[in-house]
PDB file of N, CA and C in Angstrom:
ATOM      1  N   UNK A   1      39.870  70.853  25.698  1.00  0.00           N
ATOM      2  CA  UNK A   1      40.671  70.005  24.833  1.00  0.00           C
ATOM      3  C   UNK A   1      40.174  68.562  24.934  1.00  0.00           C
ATOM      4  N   UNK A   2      40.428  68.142  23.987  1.00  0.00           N
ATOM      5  CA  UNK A   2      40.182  66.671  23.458  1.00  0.00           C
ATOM      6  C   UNK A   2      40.438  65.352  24.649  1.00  0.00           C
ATOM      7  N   UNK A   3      40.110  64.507  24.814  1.00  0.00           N
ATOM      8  CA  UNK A   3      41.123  63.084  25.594  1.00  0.00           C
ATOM      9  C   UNK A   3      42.309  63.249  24.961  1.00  0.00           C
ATOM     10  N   UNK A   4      42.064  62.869  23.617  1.00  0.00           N
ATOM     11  CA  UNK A   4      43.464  62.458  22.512  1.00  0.00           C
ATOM     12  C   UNK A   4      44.048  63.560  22.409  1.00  0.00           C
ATOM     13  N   UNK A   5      44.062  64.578  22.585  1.00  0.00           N
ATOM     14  CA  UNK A   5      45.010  65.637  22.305  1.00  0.00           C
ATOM     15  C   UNK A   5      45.611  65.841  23.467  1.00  0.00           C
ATOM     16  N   UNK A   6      45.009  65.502  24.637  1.00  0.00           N
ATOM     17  CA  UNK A   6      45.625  65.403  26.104  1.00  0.00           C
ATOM     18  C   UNK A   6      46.801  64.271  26.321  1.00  0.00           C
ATOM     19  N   UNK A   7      46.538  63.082  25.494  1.00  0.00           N
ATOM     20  CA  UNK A   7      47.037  61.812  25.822  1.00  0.00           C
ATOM     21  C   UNK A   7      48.034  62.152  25.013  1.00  0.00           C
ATOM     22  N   UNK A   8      47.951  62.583  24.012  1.00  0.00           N
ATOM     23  CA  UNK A   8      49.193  62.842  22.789  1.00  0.00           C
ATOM     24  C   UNK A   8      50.192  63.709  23.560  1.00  0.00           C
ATOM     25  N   UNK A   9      49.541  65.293  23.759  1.00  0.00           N
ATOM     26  CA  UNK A   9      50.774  65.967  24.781  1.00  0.00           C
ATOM     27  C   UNK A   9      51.296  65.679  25.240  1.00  0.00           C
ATOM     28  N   UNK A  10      50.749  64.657  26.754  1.00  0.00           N
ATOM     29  CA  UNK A  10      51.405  63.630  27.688  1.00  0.00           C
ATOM     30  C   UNK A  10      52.749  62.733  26.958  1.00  0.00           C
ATOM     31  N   UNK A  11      52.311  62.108  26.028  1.00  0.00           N
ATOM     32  CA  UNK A  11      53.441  61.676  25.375  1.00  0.00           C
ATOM     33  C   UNK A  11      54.519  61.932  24.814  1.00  0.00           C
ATOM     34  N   UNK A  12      54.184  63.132  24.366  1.00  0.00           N
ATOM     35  CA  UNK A  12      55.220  63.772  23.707  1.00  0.00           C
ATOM     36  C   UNK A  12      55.856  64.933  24.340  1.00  0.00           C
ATOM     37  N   UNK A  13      55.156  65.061  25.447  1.00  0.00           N
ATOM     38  CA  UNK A  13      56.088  66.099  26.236  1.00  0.00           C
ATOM     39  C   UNK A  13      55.611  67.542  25.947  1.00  0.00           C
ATOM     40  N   UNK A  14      54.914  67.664  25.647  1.00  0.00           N
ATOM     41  CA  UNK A  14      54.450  69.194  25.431  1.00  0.00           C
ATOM     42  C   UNK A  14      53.336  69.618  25.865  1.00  0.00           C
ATOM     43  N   UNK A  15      52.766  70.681  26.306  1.00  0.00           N
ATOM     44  CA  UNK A  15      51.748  71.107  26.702  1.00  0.00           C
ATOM     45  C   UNK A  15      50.198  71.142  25.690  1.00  0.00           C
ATOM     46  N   UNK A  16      49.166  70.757  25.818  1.00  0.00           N
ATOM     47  CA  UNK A  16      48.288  70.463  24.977  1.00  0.00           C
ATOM     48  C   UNK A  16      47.825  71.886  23.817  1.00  0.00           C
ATOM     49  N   UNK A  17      48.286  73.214  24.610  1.00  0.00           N
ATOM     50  CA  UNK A  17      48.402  74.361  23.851  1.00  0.00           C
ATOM     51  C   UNK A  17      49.319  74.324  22.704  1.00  0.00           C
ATOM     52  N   UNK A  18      50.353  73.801  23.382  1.00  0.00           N
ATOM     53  CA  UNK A  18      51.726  74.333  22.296  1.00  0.00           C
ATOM     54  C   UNK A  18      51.597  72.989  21.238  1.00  0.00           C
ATOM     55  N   UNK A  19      50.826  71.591  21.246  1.00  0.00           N
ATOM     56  CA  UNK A  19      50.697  70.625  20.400  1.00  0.00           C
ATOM     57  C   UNK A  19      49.911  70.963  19.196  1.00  0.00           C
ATOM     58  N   UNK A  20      48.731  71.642  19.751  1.00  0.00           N
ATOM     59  CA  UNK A  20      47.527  72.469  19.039  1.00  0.00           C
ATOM     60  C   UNK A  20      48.409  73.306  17.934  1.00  0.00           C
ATOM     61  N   UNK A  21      49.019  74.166  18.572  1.00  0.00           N
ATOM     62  CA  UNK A  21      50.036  74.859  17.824  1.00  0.00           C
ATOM     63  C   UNK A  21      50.310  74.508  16.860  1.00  0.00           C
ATOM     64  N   UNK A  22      51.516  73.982  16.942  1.00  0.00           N
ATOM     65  CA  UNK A  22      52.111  73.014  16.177  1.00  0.00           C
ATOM     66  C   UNK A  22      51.371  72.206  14.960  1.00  0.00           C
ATOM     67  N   UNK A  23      50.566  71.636  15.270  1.00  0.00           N
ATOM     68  CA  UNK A  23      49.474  70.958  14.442  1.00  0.00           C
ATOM     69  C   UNK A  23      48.752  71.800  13.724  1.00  0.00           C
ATOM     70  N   UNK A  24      48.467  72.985  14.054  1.00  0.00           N
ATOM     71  CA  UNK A  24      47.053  74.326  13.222  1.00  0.00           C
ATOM     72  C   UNK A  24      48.671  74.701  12.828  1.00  0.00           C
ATOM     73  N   UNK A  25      50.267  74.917  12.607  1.00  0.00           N
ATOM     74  CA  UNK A  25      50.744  75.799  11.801  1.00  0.00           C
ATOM     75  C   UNK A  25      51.637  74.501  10.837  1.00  0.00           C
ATOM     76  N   UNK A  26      51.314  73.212  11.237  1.00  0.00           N
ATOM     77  CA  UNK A  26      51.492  72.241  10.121  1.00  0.00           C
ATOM     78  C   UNK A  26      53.138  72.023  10.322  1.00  0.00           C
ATOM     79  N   UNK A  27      53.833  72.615  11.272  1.00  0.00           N
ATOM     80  CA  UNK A  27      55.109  71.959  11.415  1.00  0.00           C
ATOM     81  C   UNK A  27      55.106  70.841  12.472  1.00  0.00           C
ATOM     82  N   UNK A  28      54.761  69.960  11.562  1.00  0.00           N
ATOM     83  CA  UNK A  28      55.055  68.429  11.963  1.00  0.00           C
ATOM     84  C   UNK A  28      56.363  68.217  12.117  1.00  0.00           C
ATOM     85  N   UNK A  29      57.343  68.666  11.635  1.00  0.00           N
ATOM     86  CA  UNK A  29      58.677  68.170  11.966  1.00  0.00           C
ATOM     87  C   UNK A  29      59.172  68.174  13.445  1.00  0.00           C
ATOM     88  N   UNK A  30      58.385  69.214  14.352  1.00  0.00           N
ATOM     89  CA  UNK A  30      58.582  69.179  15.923  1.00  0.00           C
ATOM     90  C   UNK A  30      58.107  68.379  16.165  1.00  0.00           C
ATOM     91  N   UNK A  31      56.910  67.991  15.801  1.00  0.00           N
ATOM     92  CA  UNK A  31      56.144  66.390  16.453  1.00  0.00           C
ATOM     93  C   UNK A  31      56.544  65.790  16.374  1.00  0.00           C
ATOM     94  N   UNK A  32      57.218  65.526  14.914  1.00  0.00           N
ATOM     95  CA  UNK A  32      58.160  64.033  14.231  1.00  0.00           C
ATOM     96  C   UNK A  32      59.493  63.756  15.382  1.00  0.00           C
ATOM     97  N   UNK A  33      60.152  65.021  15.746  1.00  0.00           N
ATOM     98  CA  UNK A  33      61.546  64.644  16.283  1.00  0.00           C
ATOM     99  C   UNK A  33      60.887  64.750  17.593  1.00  0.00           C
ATOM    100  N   UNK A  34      59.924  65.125  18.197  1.00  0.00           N
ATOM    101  CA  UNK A  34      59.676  64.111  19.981  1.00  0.00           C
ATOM    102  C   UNK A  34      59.463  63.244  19.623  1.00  0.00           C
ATOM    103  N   UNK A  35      58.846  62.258  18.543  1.00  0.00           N
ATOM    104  CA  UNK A  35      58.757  60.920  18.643  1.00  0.00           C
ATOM    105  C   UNK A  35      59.942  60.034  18.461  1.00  0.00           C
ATOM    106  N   UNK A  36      59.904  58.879  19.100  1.00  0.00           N
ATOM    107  CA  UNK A  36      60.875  58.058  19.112  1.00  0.00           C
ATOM    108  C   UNK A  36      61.288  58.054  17.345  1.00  0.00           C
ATOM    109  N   UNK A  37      62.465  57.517  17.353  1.00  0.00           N
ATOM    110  CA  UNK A  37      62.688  56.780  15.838  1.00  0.00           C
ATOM    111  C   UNK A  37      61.688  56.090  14.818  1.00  0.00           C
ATOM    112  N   UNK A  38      61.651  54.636  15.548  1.00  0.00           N
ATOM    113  CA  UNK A  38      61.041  54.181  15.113  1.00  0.00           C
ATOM    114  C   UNK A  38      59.284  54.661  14.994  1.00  0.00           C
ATOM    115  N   UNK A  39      58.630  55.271  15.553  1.00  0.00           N
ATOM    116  CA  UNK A  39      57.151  56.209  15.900  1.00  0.00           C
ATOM    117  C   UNK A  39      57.196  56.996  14.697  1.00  0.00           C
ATOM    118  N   UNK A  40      58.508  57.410  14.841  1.00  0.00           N
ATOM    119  CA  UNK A  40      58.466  58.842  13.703  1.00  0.00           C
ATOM    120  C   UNK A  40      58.653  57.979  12.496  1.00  0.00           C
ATOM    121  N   UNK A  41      59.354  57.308  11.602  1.00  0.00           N
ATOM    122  CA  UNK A  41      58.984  56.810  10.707  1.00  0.00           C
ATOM    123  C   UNK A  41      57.308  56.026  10.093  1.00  0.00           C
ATOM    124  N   UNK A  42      57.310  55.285  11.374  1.00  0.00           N
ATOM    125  CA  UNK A  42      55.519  54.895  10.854  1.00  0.00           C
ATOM    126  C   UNK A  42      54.899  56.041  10.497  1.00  0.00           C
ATOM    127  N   UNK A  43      54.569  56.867  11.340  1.00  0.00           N
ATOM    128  CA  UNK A  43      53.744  58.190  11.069  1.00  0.00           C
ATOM    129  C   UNK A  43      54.153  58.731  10.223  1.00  0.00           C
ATOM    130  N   UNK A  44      55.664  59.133   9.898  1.00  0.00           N
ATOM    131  CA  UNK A  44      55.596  59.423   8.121  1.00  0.00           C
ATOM    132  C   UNK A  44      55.240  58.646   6.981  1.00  0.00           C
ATOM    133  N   UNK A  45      55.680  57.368   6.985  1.00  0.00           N
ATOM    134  CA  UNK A  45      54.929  56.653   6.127  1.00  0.00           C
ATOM    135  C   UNK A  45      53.005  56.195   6.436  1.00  0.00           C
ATOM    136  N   UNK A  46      52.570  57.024   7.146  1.00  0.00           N
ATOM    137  CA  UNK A  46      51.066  56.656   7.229  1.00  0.00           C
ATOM    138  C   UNK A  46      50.955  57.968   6.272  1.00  0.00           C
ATOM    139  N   UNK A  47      51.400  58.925   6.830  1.00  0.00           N
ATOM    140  CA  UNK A  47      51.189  60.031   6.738  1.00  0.00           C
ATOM    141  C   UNK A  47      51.443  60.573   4.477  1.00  0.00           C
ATOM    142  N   UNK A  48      52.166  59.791   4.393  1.00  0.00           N
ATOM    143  CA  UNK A  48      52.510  59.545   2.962  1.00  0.00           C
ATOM    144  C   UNK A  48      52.042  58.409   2.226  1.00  0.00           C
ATOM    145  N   UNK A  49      51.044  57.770   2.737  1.00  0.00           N
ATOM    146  CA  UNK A  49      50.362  56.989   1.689  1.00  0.00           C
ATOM    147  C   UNK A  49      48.919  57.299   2.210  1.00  0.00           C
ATOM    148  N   UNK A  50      48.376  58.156   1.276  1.00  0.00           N
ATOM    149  CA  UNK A  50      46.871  58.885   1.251  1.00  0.00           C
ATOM    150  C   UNK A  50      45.885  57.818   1.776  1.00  0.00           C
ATOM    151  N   UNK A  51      45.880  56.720   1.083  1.00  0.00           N
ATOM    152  CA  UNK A  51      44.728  55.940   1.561  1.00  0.00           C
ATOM    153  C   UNK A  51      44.663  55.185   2.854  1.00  0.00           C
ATOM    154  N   UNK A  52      45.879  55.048   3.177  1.00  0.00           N
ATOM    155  CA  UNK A  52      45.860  54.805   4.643  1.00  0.00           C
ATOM    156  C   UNK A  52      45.291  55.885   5.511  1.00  0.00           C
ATOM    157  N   UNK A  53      46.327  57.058   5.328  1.00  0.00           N
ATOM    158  CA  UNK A  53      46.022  58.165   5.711  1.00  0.00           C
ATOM    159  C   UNK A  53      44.609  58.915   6.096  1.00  0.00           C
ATOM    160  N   UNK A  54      43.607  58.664   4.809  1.00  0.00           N
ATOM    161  CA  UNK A  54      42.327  58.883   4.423  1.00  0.00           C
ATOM    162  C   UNK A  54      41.635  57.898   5.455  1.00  0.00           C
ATOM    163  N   UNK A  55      41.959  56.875   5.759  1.00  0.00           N
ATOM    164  CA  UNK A  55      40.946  55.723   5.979  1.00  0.00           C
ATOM    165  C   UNK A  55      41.299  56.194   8.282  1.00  0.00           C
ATOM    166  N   UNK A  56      42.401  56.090   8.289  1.00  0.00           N
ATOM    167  CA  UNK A  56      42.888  56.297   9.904  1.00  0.00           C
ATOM    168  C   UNK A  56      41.884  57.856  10.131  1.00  0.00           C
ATOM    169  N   UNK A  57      41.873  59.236   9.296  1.00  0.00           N
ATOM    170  CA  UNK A  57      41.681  60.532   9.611  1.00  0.00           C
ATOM    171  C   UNK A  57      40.231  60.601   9.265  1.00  0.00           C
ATOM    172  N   UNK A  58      39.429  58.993   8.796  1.00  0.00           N
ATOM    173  CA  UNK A  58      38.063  59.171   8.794  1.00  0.00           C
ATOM    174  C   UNK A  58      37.303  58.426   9.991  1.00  0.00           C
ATOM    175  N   UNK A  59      38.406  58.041  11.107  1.00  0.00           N
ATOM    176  CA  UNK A  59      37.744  57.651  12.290  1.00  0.00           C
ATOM    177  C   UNK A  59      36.746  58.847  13.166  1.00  0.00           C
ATOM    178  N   UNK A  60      36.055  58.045  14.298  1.00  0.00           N
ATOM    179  CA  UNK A  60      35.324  58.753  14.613  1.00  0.00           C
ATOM    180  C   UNK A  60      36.532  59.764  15.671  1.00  0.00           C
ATOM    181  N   UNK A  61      37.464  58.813  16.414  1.00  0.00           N
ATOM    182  CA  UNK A  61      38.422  59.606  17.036  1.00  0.00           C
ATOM    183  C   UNK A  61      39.458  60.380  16.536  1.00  0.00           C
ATOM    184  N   UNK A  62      39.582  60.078  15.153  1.00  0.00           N
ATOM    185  CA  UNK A  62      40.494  61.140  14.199  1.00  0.00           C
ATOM    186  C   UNK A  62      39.492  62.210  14.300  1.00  0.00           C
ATOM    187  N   UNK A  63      38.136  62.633  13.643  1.00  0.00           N
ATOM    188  CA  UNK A  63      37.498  63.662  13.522  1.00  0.00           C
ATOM    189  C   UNK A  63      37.210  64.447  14.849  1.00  0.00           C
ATOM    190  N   UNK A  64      36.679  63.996  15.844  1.00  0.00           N
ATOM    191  CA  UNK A  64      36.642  64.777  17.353  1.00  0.00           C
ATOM    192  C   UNK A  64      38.268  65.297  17.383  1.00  0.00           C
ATOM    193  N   UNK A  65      39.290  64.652  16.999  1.00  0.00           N
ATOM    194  CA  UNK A  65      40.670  65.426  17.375  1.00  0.00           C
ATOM    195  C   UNK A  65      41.021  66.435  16.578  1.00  0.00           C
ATOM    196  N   UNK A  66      40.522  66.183  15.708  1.00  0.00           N
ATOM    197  CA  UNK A  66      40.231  66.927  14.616  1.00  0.00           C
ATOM    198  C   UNK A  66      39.745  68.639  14.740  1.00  0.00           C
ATOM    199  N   UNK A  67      38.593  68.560  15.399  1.00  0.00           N
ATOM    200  CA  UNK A  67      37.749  69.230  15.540  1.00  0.00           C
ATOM    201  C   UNK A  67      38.337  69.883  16.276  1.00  0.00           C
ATOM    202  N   UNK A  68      39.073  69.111  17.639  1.00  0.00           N
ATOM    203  CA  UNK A  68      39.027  70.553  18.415  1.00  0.00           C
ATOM    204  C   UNK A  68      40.655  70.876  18.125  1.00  0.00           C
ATOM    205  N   UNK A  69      41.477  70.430  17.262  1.00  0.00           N
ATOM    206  CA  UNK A  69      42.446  71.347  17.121  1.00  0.00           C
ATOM    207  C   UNK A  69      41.886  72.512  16.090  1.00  0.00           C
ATOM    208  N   UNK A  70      41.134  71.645  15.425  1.00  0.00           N
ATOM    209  CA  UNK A  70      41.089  73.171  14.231  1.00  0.00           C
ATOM    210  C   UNK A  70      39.504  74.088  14.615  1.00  0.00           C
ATOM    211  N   UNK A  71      38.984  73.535  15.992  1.00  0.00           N
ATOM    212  CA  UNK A  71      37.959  74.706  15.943  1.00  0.00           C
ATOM    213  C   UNK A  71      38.320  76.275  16.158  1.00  0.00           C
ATOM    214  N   UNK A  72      39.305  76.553  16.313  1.00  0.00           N
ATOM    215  CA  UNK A  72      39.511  77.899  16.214  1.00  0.00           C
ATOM    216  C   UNK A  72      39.970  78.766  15.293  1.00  0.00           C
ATOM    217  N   UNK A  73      39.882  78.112  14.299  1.00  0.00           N
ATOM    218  CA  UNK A  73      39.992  78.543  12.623  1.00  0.00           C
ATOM    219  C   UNK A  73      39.032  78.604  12.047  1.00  0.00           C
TER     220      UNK A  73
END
């Protein structure tokens, strides 16, 4: 697994398996409600305006996190 997918678990309280999860079956709403309030709103509004969205998920550390959640698809 990733740094960032390690550091993210850590944060959010979940095991880096069950985040993976979560993320490859697209229910974000478990991610959304471990994050704080205020966390969880930014990230929906990043997450809902494409070009932000587009521009953050074309980093080099968006794509490596990227990668290894969805290399097993």
């Amino acid at each position: 697994m990733s740094k960032y997918m390690n550091i993210a678990s850590e944060k959010l309280g979940v095991s880096p398996d069950k985040l993976k999860n979560m993320a490859q079956s697209g229910n974000l709403d478990e991610i959304l409600n471990k994050l704080k309030p205020e966390d969880s709103k930014k990230l929906q509004q990043i997450l809902s305006n494409k070009d932000v969205a587009k521009s953050i998920f074309s980093s080099p550390q968006a794509q490596n996190l990227l990668k290894s959640l969805f290399k097993d698809k």
